[in-house]
Protein backbone atom coordinates (compact mmCIF):
# COMPACT_ATOMS: atom_id res chain seq x y z
CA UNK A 1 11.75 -14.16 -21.60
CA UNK A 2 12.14 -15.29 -17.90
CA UNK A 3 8.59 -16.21 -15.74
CA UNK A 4 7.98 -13.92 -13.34
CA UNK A 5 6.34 -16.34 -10.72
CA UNK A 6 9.32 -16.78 -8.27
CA UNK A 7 9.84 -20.54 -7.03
CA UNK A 8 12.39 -20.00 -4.82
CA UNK A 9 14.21 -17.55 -2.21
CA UNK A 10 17.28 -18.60 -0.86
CA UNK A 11 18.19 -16.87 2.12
CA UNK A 12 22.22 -17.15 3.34
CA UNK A 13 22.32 -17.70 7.04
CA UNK A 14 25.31 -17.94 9.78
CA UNK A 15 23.49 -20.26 12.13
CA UNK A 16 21.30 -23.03 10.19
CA UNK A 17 19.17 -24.04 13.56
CA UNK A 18 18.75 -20.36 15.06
CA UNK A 19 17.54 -19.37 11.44
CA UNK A 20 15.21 -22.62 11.41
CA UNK A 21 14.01 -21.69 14.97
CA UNK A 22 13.14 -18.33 14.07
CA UNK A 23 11.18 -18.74 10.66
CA UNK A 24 9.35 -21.26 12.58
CA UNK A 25 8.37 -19.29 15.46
CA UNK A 26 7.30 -16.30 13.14
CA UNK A 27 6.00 -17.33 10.50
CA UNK A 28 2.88 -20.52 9.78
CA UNK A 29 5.77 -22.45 8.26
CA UNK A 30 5.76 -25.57 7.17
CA UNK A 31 9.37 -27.29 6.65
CA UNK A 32 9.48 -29.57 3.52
CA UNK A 33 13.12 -30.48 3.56
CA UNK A 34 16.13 -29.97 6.04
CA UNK A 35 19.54 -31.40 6.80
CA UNK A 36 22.82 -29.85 8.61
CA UNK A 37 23.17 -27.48 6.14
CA UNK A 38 20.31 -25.76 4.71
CA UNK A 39 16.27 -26.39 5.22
CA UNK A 40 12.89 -25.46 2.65
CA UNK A 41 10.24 -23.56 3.76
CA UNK A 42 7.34 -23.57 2.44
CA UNK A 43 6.19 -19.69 2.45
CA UNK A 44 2.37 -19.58 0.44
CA UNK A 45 3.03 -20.71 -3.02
CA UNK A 46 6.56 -20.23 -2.89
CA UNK A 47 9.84 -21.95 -1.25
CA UNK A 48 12.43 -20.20 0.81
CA UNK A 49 15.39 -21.71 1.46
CA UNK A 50 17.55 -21.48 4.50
CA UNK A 51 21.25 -22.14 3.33
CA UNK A 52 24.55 -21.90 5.21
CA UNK A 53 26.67 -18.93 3.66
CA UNK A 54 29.57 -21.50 4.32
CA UNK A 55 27.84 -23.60 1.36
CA UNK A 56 27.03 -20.21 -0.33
CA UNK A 57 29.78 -19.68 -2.33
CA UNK A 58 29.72 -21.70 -5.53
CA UNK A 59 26.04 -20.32 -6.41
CA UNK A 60 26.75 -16.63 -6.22
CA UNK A 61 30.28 -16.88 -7.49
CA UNK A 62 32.74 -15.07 -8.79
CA UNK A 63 30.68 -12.64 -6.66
CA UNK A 64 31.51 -12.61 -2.97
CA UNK A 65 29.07 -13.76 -0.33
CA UNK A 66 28.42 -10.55 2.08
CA UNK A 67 28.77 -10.73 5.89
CA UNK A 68 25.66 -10.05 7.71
CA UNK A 69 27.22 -6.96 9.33
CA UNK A 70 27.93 -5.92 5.63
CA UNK A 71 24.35 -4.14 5.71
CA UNK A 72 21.03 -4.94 3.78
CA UNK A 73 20.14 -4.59 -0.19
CA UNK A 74 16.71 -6.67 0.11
CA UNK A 75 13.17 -6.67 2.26
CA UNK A 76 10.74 -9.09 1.56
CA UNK A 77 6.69 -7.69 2.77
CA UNK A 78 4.10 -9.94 3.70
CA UNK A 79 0.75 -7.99 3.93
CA UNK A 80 -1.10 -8.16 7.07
CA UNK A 81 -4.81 -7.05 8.42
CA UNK A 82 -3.48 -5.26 11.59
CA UNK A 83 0.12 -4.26 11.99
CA UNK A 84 0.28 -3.24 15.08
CA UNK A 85 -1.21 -6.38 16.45
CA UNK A 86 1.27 -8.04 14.25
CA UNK A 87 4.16 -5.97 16.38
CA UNK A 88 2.64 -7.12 19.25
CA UNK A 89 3.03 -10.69 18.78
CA UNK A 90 6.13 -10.55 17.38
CA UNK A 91 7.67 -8.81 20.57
CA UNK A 92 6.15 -11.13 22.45
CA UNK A 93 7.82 -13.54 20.59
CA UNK A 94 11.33 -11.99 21.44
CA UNK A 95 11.58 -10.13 17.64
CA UNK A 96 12.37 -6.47 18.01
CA UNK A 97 10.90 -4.30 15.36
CA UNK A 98 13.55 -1.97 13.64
CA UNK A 99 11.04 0.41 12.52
CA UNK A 100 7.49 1.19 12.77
CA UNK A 101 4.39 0.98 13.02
CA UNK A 102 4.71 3.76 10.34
CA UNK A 103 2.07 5.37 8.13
CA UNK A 104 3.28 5.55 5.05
CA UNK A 105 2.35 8.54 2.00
CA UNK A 106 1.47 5.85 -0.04
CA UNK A 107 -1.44 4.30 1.94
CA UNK A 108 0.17 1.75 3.54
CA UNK A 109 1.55 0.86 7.40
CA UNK A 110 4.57 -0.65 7.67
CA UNK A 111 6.92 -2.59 10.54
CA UNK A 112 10.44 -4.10 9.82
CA UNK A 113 12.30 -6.48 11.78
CA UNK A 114 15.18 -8.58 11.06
CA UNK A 115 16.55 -12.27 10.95
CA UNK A 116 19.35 -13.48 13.01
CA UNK A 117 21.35 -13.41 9.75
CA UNK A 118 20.46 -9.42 9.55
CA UNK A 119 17.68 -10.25 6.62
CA UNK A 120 14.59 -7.80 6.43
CA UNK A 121 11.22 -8.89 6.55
CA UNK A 122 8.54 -6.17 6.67
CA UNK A 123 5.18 -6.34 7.77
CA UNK A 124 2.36 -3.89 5.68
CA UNK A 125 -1.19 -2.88 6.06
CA UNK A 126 -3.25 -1.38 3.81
CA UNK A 127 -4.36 2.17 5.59
């Protein structure tokens, strides 16, 4: 059997710096590693890892690598004390929310917002 503690979480991006940029303004980041064409952040115990789809290829293949237009098929939640406080600062930080604050039926608030590379990051409460 396979460990279920996940290491890594590499994230295909179109723009290397405006990705960089981003997960550094949102999130406490830390960067452990860049260069021109991908860059490691560390995200609480685990690593995600910004990589250039142009680069993307030879990992995923003989599967295609999906345009960002091509719609979403993952969300990643980070739990929060106070979503909409959390909204708030992430406006302010030029982020727009997709969706929420919403209550949820299963005891939770939720927000979702987006990368520039169209990836889904959702913010959640418990209520």
């Amino acid at each position: 059997m396979i460990p279920n503690a996940i290491e890594v979480v590499t994230l295909f991006v179109d723009d290397i710096a405006a990705a960089k940029q981003f997960y550094c303004d949102v999130f406490t980041t830390e960067i452990l590693m860049e260069d021109d064409q991908s860059a490691l952040l560390s995200f609480s115990g685990a690593i995600v890892n910004l990589l250039a789809a142009s680069n993307a290829s030879t990992l995923v293949e003989p599967l295609p690598v999906a345009p960002a237009k091509a719609g979403t098929r993952a969300m990643f939640t980070v739990r929060v004390d106070d979503v909409r406080q959390t909204c708030a600062r992430l406006t302010e930080k030029g982020v727009t929310i997709l969706n929420g604050p919403i209550d949820r039926p299963w005891g939770r608030r939720t927000a979702a917002f987006a990368d520039p590379s169209g990836h889904v990051w959702e913010v959640a409460e418990e209520i």
